[in-house]
PDB file of N, CA and C in Angstrom:
ATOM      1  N   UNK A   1      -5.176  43.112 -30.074  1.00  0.00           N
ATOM      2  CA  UNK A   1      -5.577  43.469 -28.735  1.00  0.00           C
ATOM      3  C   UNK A   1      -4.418  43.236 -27.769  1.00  0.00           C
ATOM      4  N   UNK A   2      -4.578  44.086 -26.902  1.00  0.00           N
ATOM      5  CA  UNK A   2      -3.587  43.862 -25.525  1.00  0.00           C
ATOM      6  C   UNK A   2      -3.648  43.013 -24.379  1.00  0.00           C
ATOM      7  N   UNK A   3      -4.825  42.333 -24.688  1.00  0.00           N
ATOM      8  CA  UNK A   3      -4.616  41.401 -23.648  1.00  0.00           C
ATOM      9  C   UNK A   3      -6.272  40.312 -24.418  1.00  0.00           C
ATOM     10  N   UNK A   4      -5.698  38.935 -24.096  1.00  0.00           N
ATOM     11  CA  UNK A   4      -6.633  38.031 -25.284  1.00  0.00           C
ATOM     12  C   UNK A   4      -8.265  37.683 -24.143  1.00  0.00           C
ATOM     13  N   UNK A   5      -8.799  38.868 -24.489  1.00  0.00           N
ATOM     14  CA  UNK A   5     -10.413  38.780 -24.038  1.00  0.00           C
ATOM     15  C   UNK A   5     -11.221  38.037 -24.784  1.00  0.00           C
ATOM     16  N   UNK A   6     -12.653  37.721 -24.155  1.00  0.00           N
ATOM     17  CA  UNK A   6     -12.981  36.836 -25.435  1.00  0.00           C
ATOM     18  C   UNK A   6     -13.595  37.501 -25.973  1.00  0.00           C
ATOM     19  N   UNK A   7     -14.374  37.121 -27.399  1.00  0.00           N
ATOM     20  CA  UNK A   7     -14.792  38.489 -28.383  1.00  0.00           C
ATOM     21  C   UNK A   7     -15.967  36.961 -28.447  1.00  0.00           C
ATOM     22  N   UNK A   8     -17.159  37.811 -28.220  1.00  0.00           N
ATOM     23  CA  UNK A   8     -18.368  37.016 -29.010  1.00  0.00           C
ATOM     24  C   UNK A   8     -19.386  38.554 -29.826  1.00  0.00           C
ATOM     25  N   UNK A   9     -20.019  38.052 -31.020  1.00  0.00           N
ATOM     26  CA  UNK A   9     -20.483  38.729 -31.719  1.00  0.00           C
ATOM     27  C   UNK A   9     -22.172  38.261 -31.756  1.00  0.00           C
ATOM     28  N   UNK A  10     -23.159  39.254 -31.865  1.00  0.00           N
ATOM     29  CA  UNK A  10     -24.409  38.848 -32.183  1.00  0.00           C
ATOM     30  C   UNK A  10     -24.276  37.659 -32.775  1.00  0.00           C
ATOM     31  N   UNK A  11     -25.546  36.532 -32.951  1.00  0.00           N
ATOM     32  CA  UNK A  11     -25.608  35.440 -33.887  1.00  0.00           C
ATOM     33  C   UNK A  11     -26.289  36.309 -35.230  1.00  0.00           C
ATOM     34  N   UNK A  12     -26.980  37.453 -35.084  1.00  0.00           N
ATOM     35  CA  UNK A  12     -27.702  38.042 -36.251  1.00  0.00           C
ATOM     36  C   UNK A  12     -26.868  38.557 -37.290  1.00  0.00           C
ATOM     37  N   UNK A  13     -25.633  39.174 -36.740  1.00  0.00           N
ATOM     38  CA  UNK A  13     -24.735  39.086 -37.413  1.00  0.00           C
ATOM     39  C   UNK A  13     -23.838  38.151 -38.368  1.00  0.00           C
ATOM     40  N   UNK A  14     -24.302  36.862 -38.166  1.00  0.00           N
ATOM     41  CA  UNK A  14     -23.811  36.016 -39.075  1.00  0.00           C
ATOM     42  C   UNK A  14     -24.120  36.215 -40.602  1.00  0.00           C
ATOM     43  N   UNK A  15     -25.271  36.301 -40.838  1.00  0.00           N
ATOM     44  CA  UNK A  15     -25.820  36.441 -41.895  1.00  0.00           C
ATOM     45  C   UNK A  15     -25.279  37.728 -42.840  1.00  0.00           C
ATOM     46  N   UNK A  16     -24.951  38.331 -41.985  1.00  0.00           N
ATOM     47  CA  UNK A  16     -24.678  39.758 -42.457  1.00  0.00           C
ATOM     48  C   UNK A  16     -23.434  39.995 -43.993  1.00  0.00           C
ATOM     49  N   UNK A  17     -23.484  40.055 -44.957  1.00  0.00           N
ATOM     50  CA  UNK A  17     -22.499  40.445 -45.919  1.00  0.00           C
ATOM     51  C   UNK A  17     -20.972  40.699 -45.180  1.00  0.00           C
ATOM     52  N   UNK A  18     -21.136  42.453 -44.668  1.00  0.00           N
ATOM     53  CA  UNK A  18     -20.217  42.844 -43.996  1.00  0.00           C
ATOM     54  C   UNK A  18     -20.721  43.615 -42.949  1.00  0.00           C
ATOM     55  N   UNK A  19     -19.889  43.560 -41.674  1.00  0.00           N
ATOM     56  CA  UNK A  19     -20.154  45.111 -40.759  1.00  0.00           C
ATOM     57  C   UNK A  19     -18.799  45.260 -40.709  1.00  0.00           C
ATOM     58  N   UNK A  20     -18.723  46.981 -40.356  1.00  0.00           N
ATOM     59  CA  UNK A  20     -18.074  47.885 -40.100  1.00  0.00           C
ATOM     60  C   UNK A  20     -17.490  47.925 -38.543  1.00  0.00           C
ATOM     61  N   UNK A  21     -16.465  47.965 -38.160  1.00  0.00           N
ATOM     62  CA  UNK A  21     -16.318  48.283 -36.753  1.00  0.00           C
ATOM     63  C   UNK A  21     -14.767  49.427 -36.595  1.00  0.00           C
ATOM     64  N   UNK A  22     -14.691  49.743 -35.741  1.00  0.00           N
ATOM     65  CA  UNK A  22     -13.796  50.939 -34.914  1.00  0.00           C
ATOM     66  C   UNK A  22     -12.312  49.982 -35.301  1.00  0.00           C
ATOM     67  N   UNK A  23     -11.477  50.740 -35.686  1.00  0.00           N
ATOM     68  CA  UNK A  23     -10.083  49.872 -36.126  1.00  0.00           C
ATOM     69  C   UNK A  23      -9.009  49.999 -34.905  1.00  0.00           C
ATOM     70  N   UNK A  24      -9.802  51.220 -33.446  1.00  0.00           N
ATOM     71  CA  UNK A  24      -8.949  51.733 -32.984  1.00  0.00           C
ATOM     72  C   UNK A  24      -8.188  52.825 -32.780  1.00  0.00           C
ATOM     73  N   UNK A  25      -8.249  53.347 -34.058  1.00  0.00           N
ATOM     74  CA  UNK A  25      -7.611  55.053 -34.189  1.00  0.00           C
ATOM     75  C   UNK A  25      -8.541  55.279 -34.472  1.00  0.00           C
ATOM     76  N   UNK A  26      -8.994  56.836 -33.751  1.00  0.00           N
ATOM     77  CA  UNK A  26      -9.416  57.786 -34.176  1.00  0.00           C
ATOM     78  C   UNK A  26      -9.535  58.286 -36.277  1.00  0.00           C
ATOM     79  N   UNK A  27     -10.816  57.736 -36.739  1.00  0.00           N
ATOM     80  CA  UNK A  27     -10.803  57.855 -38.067  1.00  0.00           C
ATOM     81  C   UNK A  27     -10.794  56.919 -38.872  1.00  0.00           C
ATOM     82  N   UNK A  28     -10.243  55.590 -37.833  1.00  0.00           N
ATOM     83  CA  UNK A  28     -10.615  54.696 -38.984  1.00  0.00           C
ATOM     84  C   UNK A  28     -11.189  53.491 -39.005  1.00  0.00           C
ATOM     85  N   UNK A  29     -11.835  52.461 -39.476  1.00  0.00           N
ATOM     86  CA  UNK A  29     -12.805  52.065 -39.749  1.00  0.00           C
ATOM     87  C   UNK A  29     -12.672  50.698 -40.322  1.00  0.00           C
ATOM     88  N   UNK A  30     -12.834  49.380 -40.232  1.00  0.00           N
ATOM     89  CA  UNK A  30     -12.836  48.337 -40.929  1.00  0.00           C
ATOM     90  C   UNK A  30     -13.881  47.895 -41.486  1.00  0.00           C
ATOM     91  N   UNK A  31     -14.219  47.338 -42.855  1.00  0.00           N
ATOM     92  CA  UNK A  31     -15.081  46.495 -43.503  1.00  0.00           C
ATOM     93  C   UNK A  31     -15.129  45.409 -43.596  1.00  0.00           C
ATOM     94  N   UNK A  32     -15.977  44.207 -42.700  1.00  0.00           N
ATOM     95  CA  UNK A  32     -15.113  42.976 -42.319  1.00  0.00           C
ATOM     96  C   UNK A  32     -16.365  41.720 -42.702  1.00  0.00           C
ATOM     97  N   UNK A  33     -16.079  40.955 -43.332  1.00  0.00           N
ATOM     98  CA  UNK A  33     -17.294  39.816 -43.451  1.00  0.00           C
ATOM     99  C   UNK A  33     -17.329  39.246 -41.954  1.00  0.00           C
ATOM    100  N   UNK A  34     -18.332  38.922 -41.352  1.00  0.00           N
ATOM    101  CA  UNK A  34     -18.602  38.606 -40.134  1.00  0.00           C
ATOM    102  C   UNK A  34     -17.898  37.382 -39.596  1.00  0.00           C
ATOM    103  N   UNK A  35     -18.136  36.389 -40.450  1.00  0.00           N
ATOM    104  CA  UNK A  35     -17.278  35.215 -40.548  1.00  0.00           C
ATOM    105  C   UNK A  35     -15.829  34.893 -40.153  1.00  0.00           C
ATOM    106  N   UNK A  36     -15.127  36.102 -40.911  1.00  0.00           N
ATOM    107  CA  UNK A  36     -13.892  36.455 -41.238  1.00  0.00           C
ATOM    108  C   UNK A  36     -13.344  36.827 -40.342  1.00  0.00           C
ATOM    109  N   UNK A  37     -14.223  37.849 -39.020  1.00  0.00           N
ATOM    110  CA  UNK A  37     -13.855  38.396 -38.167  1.00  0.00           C
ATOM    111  C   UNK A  37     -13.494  37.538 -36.831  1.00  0.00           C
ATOM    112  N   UNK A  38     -14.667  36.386 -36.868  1.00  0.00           N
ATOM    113  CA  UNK A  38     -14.489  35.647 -35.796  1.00  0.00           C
ATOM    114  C   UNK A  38     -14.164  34.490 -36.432  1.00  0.00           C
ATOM    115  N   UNK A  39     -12.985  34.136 -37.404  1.00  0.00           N
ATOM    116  CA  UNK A  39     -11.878  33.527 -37.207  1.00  0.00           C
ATOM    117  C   UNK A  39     -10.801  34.296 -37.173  1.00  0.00           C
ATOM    118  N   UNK A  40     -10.573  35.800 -37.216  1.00  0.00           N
ATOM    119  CA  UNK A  40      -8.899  36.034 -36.602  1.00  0.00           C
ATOM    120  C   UNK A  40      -9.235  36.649 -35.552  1.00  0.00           C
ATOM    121  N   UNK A  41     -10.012  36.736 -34.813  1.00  0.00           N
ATOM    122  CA  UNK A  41     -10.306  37.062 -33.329  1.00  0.00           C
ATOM    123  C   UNK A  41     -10.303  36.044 -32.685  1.00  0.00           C
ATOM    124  N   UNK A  42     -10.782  34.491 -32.956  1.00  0.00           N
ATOM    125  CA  UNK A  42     -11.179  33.437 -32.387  1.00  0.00           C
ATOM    126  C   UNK A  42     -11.899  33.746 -31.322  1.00  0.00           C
ATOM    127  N   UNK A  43     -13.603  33.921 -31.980  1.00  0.00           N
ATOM    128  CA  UNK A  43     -14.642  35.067 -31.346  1.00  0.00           C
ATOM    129  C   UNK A  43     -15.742  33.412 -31.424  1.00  0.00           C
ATOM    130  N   UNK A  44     -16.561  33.845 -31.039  1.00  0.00           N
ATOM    131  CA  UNK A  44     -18.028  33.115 -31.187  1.00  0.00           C
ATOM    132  C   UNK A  44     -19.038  33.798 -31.484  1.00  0.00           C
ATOM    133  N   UNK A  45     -20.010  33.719 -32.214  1.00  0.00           N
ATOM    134  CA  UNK A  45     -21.211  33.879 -32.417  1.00  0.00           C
ATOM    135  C   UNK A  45     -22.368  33.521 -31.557  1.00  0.00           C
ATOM    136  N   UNK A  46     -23.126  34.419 -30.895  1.00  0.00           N
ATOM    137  CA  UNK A  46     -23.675  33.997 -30.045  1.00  0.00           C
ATOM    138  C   UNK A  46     -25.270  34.765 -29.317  1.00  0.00           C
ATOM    139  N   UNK A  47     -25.977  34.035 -28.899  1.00  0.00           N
ATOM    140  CA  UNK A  47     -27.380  34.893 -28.267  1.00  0.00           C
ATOM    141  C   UNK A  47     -26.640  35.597 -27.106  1.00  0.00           C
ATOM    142  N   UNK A  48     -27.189  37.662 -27.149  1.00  0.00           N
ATOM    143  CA  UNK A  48     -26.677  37.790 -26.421  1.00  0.00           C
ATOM    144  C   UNK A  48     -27.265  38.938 -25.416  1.00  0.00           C
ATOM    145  N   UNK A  49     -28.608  38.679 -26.233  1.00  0.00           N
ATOM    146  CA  UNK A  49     -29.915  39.520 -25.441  1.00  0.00           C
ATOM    147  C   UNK A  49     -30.714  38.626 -24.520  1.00  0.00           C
ATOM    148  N   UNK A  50     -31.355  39.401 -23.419  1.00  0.00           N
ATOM    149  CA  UNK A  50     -32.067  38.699 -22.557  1.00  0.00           C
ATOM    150  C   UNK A  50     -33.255  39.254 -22.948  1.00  0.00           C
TER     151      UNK A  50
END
C-alpha cells in the first residue's frame, strides 16, 4: 500500500480456511488464509457491523 492505513477484517472471517481478495491489477486475485493476511498487513480482526 501507498500510504500505511489501518486494515481491520471481519472477526467472521477468522475462521475462514481462505478468502480471496483484489491483488490490485485489473485480473488478479489473491488466495490468502485470513490469519496470514493480518499478519503482513498488521490488520486486526474485528466487530464491524452495527
Amino acid at each position: 500500500m501507498k500510504k500505511n492505513y489501518k486494515t481491520f477484517i471481519h472477526e467472521s472471517a477468522e475462521d475462514l480456511d481462505f478468502i480471496i481478495f483484489s491483488a490490485g491489477k485489473i485480473g488478479h486475485q489473491i488466495k490468502m488464509n485470513p490469519k496470514d493476511l493480518v499478519s503482513v498487513v498488521e490488520g486486526k480482526f474485528a466487530f464491524l457491523i452495527k
